[in-house]
N, C-alpha and C. Protein backbone atom coordinates (compact mmCIF):
# COMPACT_ATOMS: atom_id res chain seq x y z
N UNK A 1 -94.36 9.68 13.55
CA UNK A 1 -94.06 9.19 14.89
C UNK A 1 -95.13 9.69 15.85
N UNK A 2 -95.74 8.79 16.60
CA UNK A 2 -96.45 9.11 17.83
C UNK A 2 -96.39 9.86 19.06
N UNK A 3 -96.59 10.61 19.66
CA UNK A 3 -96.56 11.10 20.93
C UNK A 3 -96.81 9.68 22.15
N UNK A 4 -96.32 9.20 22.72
CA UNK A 4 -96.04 8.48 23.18
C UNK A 4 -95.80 8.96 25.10
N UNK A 5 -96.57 8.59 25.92
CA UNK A 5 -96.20 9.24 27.37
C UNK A 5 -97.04 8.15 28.35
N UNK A 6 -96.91 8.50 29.26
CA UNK A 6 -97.62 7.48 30.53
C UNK A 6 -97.26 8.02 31.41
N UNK A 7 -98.22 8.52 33.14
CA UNK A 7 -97.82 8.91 33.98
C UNK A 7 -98.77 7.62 35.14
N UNK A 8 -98.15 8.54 36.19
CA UNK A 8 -98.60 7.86 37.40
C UNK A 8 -98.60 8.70 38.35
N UNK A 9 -99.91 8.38 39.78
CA UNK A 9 -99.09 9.25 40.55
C UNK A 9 -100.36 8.46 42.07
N UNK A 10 -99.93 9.02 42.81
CA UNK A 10 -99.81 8.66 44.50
C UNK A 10 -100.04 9.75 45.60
N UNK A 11 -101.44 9.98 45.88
CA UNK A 11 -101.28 11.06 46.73
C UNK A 11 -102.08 10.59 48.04
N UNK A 12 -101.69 11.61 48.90
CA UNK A 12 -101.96 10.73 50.81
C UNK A 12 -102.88 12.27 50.91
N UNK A 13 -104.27 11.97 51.75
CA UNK A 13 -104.89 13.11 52.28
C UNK A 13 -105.21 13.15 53.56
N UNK A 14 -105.20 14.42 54.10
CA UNK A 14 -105.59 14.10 55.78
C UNK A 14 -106.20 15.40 55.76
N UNK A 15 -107.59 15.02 56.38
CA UNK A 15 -108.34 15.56 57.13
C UNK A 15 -108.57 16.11 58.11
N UNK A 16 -108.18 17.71 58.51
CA UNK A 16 -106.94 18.55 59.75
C UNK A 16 -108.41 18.52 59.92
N UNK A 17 -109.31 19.15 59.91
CA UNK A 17 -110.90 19.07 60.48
C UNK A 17 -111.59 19.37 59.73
N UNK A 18 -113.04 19.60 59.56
CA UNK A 18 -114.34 19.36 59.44
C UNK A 18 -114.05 20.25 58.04
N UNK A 19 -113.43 21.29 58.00
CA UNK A 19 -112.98 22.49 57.09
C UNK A 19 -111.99 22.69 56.37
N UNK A 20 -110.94 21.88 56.74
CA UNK A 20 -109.47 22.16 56.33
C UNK A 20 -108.87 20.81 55.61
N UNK A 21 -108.22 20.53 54.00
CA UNK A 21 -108.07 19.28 53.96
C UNK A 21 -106.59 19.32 53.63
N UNK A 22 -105.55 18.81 53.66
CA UNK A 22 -103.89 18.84 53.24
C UNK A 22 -104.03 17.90 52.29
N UNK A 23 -103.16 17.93 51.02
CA UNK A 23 -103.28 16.46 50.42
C UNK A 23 -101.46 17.29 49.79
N UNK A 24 -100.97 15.56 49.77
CA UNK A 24 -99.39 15.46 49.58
C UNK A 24 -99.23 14.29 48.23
N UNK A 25 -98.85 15.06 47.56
CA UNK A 25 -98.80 13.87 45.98
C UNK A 25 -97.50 14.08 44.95
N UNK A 26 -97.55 12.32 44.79
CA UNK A 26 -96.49 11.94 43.99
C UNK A 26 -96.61 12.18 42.54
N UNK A 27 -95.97 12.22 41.84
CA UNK A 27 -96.15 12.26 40.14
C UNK A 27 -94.99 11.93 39.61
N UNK A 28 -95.52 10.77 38.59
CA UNK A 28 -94.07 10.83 37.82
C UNK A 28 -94.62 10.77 36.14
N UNK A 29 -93.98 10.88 35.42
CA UNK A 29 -94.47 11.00 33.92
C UNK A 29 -93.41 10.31 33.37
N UNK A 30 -93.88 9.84 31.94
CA UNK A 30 -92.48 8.91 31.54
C UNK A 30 -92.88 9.19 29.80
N UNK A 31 -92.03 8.95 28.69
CA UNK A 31 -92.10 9.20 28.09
C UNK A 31 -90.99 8.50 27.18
N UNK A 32 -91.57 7.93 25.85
CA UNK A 32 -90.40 7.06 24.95
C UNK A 32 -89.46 7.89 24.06
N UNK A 33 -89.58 8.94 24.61
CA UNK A 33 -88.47 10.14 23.76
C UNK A 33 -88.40 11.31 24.63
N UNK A 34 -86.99 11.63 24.87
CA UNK A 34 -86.56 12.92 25.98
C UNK A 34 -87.45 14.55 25.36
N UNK A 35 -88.57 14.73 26.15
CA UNK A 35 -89.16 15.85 25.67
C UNK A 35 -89.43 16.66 26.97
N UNK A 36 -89.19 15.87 28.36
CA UNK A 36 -89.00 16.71 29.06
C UNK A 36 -87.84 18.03 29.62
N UNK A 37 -88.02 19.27 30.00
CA UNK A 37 -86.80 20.12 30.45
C UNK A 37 -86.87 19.86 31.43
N UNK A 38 -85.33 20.22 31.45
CA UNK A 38 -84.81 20.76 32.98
C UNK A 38 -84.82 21.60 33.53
N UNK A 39 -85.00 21.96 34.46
CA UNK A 39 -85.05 23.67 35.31
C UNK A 39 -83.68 24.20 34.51
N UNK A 40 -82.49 23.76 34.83
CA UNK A 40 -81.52 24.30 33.93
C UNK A 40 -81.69 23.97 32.29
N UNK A 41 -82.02 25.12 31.26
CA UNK A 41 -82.41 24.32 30.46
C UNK A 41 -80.68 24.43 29.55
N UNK A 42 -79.58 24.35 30.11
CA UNK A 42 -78.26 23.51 29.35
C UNK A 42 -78.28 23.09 29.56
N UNK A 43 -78.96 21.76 30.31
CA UNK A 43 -78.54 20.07 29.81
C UNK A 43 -79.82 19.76 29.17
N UNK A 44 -79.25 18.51 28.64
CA UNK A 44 -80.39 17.93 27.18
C UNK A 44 -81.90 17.51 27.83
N UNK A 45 -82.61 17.45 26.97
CA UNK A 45 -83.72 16.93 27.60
C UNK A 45 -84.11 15.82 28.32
N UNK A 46 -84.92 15.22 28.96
CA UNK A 46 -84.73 13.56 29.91
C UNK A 46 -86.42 13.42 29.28
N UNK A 47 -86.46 11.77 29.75
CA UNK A 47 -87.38 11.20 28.93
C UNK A 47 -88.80 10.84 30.64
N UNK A 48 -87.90 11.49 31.83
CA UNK A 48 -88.93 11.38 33.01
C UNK A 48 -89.08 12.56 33.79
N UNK A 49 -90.30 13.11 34.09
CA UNK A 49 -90.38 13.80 34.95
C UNK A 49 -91.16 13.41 36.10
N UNK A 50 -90.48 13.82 37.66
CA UNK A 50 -91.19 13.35 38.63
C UNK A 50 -91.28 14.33 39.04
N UNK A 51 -92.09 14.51 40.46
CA UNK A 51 -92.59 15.81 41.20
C UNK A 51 -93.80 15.52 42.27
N UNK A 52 -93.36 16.20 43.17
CA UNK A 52 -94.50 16.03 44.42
C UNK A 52 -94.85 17.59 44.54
N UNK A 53 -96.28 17.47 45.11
CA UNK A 53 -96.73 18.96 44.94
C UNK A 53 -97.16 18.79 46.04
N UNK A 54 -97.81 19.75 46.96
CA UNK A 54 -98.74 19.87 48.24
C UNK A 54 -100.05 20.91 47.94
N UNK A 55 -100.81 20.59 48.55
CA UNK A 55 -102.07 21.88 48.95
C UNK A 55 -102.66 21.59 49.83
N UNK A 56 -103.73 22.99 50.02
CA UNK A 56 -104.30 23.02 50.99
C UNK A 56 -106.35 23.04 50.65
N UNK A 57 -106.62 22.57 51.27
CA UNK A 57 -108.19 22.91 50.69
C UNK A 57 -108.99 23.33 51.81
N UNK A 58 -109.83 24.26 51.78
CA UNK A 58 -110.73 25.11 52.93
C UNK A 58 -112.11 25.07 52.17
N UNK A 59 -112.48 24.68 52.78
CA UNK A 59 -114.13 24.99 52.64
C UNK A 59 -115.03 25.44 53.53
N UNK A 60 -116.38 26.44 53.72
CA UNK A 60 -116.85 26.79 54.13
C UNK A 60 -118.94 26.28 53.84
C-alpha cells in the first residue's frame, strides 16, 4: 500500500515596514487513510489535518 497525502495551503502577508514582515497562513493536509493525531491522543486517528500558523520576519 502507498503513502498517499495531498496538502494545500493559503497565506496573506503584510508589510508593517521597510523591516518588519507578518505573514498569516492556512494549511490543510488530507490523506486516504487516518494517520493523522489528535492533540488528545484517545480518540482514533482522522484522515485531515488543518492549521493556521503566524510569524514574524525582521530583517536588518
Amino acid at each position: 500500500q502507498r503513502f498517499q497525502i495531498w496538502g494545500a495551503s493559503v497565506n496573506f502577508d503584510y508589510l508593517i515596514n521597510k523591516n518588519l514582515m507578518w505573514r498569516l497562513e492556512f494549511r490543510n493536509l488530507q490523506s486516504k487513510d487516518p494517520i493523522f493525531q489528535k492533540i488528545d491522543q484517545s480518540h482514533p486517528n482522522v484522515k485531515n489535518n488543518f492549521f493556521i500558523t503566524t510569524m514574524l520576519a525582521a530583517w536588518f
